[in-house]
PDB file of N, CA and C in Angstrom:
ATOM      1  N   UNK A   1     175.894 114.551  31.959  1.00  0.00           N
ATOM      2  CA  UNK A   1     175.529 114.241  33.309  1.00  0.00           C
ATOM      3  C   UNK A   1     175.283 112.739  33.418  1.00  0.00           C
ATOM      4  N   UNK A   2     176.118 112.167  34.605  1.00  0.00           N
ATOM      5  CA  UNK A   2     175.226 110.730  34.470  1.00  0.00           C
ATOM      6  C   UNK A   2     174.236 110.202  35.589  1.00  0.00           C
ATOM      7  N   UNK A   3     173.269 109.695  35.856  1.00  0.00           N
ATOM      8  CA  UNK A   3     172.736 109.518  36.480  1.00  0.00           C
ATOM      9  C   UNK A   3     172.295 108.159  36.773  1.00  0.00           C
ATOM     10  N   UNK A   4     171.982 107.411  37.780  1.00  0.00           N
ATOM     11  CA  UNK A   4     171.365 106.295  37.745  1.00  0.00           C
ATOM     12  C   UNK A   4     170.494 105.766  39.203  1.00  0.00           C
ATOM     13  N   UNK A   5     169.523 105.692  38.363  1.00  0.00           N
ATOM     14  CA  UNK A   5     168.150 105.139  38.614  1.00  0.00           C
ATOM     15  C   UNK A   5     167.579 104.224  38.659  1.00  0.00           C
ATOM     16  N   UNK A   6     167.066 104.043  40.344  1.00  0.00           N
ATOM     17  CA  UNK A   6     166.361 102.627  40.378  1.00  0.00           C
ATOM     18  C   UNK A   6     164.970 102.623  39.788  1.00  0.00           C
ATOM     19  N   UNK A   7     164.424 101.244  39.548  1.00  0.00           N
ATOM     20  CA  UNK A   7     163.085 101.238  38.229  1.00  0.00           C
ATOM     21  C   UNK A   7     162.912 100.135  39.052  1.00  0.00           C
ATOM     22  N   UNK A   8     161.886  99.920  40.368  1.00  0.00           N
ATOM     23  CA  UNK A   8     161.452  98.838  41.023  1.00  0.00           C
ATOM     24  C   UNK A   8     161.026  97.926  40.430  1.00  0.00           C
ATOM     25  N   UNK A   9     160.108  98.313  39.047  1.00  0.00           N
ATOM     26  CA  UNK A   9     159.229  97.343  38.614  1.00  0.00           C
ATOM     27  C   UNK A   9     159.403  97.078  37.175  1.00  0.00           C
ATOM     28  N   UNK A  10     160.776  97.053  36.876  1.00  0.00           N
ATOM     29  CA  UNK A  10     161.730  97.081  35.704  1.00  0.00           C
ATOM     30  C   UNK A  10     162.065  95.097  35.417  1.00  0.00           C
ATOM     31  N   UNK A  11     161.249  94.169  34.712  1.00  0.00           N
ATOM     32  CA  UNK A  11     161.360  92.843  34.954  1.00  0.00           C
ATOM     33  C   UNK A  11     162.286  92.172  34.399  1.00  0.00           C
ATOM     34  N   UNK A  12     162.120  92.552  32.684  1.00  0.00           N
ATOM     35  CA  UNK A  12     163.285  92.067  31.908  1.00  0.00           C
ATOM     36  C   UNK A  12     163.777  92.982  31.216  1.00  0.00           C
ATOM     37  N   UNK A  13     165.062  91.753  30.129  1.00  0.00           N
ATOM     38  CA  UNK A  13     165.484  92.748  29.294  1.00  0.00           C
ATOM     39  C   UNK A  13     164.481  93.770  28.613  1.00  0.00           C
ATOM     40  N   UNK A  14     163.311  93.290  28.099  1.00  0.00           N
ATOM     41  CA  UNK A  14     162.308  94.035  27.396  1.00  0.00           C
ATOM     42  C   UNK A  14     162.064  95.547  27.836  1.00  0.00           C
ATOM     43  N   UNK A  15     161.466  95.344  29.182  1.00  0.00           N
ATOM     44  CA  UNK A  15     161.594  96.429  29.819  1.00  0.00           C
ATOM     45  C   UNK A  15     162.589  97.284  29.665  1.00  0.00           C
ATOM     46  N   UNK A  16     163.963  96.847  30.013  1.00  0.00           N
ATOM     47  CA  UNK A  16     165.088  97.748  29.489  1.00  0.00           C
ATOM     48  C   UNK A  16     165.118  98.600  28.324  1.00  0.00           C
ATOM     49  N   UNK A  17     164.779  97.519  27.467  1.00  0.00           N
ATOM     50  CA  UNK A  17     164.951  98.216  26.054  1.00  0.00           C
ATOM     51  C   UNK A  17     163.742  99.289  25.766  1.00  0.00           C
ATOM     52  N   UNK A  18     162.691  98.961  26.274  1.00  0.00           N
ATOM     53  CA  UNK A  18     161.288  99.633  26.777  1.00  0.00           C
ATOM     54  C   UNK A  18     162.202 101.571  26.898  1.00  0.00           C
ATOM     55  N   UNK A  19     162.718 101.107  28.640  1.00  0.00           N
ATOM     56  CA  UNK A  19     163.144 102.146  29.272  1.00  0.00           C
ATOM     57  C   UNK A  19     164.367 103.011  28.100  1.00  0.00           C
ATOM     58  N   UNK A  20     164.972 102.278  27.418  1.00  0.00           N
ATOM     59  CA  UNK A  20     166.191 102.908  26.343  1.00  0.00           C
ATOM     60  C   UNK A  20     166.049 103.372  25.483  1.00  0.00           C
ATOM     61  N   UNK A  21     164.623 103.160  24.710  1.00  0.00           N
ATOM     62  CA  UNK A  21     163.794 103.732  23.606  1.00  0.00           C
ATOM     63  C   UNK A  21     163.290 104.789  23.808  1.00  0.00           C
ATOM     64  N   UNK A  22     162.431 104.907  25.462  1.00  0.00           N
ATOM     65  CA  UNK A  22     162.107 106.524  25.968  1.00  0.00           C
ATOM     66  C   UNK A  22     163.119 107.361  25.782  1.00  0.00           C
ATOM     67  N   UNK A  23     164.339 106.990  26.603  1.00  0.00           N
ATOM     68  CA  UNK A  23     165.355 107.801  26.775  1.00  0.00           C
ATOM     69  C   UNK A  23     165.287 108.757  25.942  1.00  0.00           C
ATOM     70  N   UNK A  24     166.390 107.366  24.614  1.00  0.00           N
ATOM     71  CA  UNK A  24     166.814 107.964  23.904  1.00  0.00           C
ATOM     72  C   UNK A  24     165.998 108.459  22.582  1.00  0.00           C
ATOM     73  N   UNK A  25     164.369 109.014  23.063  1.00  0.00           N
ATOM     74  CA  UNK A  25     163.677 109.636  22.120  1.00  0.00           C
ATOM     75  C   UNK A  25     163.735 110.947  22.327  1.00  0.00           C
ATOM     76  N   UNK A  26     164.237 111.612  23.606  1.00  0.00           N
ATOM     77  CA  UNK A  26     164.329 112.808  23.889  1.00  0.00           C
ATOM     78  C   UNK A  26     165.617 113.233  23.959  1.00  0.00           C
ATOM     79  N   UNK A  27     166.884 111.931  23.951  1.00  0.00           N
ATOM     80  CA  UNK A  27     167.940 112.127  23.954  1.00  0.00           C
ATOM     81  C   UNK A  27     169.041 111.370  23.141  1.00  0.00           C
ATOM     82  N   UNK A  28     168.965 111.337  21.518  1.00  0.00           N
ATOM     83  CA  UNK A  28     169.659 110.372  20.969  1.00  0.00           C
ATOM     84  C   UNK A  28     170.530 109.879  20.859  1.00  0.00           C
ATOM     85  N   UNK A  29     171.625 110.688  21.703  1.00  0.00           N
ATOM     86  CA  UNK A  29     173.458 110.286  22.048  1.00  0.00           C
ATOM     87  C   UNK A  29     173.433 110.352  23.526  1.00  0.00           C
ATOM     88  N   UNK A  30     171.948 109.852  24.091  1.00  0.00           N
ATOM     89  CA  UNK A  30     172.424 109.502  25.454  1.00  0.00           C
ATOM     90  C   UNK A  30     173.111 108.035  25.160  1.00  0.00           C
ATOM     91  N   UNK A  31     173.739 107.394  26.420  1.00  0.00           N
ATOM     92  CA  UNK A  31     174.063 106.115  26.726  1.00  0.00           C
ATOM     93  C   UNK A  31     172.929 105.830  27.704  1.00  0.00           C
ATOM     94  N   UNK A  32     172.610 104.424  27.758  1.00  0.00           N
ATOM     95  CA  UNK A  32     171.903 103.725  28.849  1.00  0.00           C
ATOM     96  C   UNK A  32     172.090 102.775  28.829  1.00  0.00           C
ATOM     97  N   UNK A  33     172.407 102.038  30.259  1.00  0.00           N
ATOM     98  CA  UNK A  33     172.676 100.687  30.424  1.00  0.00           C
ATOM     99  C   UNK A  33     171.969 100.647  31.565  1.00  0.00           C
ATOM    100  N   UNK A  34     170.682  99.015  31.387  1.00  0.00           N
ATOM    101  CA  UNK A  34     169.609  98.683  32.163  1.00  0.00           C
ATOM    102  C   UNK A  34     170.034  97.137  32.675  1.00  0.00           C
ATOM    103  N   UNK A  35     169.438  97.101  34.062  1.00  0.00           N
ATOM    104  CA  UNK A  35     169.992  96.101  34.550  1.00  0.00           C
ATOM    105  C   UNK A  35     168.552  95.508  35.769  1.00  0.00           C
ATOM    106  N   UNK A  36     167.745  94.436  34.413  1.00  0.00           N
ATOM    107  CA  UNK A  36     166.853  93.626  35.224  1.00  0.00           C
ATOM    108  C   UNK A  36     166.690  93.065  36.888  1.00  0.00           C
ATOM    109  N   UNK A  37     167.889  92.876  36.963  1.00  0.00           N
ATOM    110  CA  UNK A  37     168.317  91.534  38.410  1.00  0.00           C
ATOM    111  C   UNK A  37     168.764  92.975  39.340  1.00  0.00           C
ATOM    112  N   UNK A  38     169.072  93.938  38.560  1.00  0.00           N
ATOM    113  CA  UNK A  38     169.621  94.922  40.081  1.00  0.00           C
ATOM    114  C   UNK A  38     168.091  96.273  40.260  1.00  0.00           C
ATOM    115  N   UNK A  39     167.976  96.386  39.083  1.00  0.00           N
ATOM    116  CA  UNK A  39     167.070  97.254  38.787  1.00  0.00           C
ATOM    117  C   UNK A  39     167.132  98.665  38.693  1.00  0.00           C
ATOM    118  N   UNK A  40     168.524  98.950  37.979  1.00  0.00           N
ATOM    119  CA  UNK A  40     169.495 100.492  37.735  1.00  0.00           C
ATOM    120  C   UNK A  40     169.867 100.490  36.666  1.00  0.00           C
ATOM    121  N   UNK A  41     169.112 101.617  36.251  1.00  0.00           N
ATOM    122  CA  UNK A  41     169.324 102.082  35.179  1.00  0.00           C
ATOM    123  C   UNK A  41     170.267 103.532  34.744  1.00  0.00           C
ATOM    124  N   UNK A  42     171.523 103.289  34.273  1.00  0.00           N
ATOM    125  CA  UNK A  42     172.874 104.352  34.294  1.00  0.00           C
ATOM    126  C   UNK A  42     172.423 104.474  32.957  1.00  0.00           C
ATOM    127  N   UNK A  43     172.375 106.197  33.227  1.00  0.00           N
ATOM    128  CA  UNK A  43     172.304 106.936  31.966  1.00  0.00           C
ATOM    129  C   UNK A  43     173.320 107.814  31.815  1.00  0.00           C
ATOM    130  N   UNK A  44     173.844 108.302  30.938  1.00  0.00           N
ATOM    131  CA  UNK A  44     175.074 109.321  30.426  1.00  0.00           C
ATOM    132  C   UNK A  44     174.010 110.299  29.527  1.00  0.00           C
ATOM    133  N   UNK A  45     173.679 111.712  29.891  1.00  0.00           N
ATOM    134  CA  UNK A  45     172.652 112.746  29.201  1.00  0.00           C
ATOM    135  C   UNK A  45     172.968 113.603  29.169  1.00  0.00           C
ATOM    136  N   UNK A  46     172.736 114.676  27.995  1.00  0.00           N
ATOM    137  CA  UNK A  46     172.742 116.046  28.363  1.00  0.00           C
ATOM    138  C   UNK A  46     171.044 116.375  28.755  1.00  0.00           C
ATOM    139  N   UNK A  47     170.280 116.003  28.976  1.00  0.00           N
ATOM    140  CA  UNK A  47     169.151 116.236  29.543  1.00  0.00           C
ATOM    141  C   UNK A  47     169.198 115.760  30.960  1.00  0.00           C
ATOM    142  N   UNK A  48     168.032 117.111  31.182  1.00  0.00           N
ATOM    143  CA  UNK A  48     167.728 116.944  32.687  1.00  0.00           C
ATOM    144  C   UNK A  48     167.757 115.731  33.515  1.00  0.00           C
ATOM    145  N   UNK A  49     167.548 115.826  34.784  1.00  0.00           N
ATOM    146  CA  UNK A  49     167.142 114.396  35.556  1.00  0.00           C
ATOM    147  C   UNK A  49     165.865 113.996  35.528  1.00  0.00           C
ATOM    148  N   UNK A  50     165.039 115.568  36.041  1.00  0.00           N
ATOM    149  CA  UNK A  50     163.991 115.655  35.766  1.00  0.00           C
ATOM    150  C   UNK A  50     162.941 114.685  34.580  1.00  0.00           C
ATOM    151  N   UNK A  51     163.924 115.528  33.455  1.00  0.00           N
ATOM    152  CA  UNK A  51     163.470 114.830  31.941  1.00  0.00           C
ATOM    153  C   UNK A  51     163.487 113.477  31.893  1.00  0.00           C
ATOM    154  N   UNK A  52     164.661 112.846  32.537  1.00  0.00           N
ATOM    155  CA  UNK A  52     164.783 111.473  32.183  1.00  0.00           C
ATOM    156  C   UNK A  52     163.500 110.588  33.156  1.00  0.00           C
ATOM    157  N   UNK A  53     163.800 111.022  34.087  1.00  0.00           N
ATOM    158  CA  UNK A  53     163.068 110.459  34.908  1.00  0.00           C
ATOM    159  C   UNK A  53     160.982 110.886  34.767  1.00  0.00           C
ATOM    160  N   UNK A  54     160.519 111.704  33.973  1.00  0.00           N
ATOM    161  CA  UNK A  54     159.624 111.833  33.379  1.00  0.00           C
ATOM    162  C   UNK A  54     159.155 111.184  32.322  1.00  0.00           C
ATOM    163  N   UNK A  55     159.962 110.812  31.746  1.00  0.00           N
ATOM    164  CA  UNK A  55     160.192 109.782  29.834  1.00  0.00           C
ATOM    165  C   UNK A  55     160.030 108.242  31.020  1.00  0.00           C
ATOM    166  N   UNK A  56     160.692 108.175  31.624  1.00  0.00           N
ATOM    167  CA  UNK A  56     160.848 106.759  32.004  1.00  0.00           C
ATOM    168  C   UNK A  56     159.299 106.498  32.790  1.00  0.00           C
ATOM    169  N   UNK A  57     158.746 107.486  33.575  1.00  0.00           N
ATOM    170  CA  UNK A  57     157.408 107.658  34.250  1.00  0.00           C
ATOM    171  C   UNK A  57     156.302 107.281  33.009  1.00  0.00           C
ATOM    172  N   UNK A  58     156.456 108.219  32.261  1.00  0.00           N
ATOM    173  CA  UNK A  58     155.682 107.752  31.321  1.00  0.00           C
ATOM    174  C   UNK A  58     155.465 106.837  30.197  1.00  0.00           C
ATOM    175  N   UNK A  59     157.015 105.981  29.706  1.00  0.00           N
ATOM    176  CA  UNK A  59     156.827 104.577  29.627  1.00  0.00           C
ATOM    177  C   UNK A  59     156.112 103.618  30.498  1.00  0.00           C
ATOM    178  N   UNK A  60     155.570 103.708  32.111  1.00  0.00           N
ATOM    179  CA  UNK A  60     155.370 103.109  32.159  1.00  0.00           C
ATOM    180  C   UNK A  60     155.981 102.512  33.538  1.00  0.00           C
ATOM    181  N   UNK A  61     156.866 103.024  33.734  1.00  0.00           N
ATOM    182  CA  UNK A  61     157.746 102.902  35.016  1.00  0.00           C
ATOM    183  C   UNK A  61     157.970 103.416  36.223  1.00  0.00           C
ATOM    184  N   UNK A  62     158.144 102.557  37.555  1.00  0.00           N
ATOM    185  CA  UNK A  62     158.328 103.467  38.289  1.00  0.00           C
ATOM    186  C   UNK A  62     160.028 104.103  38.875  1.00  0.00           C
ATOM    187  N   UNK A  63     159.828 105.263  38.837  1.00  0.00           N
ATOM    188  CA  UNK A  63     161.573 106.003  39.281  1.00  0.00           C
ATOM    189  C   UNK A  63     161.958 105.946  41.263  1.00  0.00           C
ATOM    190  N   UNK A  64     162.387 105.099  41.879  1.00  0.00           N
ATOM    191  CA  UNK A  64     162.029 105.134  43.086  1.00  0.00           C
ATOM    192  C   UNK A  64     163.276 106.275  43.525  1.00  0.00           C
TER     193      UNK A  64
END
């Protein structure tokens, strides 16, 4: 499934990598590609949306 998600308060790369480490702790052959300046984050998962967007909540982030 791919999905992608805005992260309002997503600043830098750090953050990204922040957000790519959640991911892919619940999902280790997801893809994610994070994007500071736009603030979308495209994921490729076999997990939920739900899921992703819960992992990313609880890094720390918001899912708008």
């Amino acid at each position: 499934m791919k999905l992608q998600l805005t992260v309002p308060n997503m600043a830098c790369s750090a953050c990204g990598e922040t957000i790519t480490a959640a991911i892919k702790a619940v999902d280790s052959t997801a893809v994610v590609q994070t994007n500071p300046k736009t603030k979308l984050v495209n994921v490729e998962t076999q997990a939920s949306e739900a899921l992703i967007k819960e992992v990313i909540t609880t890094a720390g982030y918001l899912v708008a």
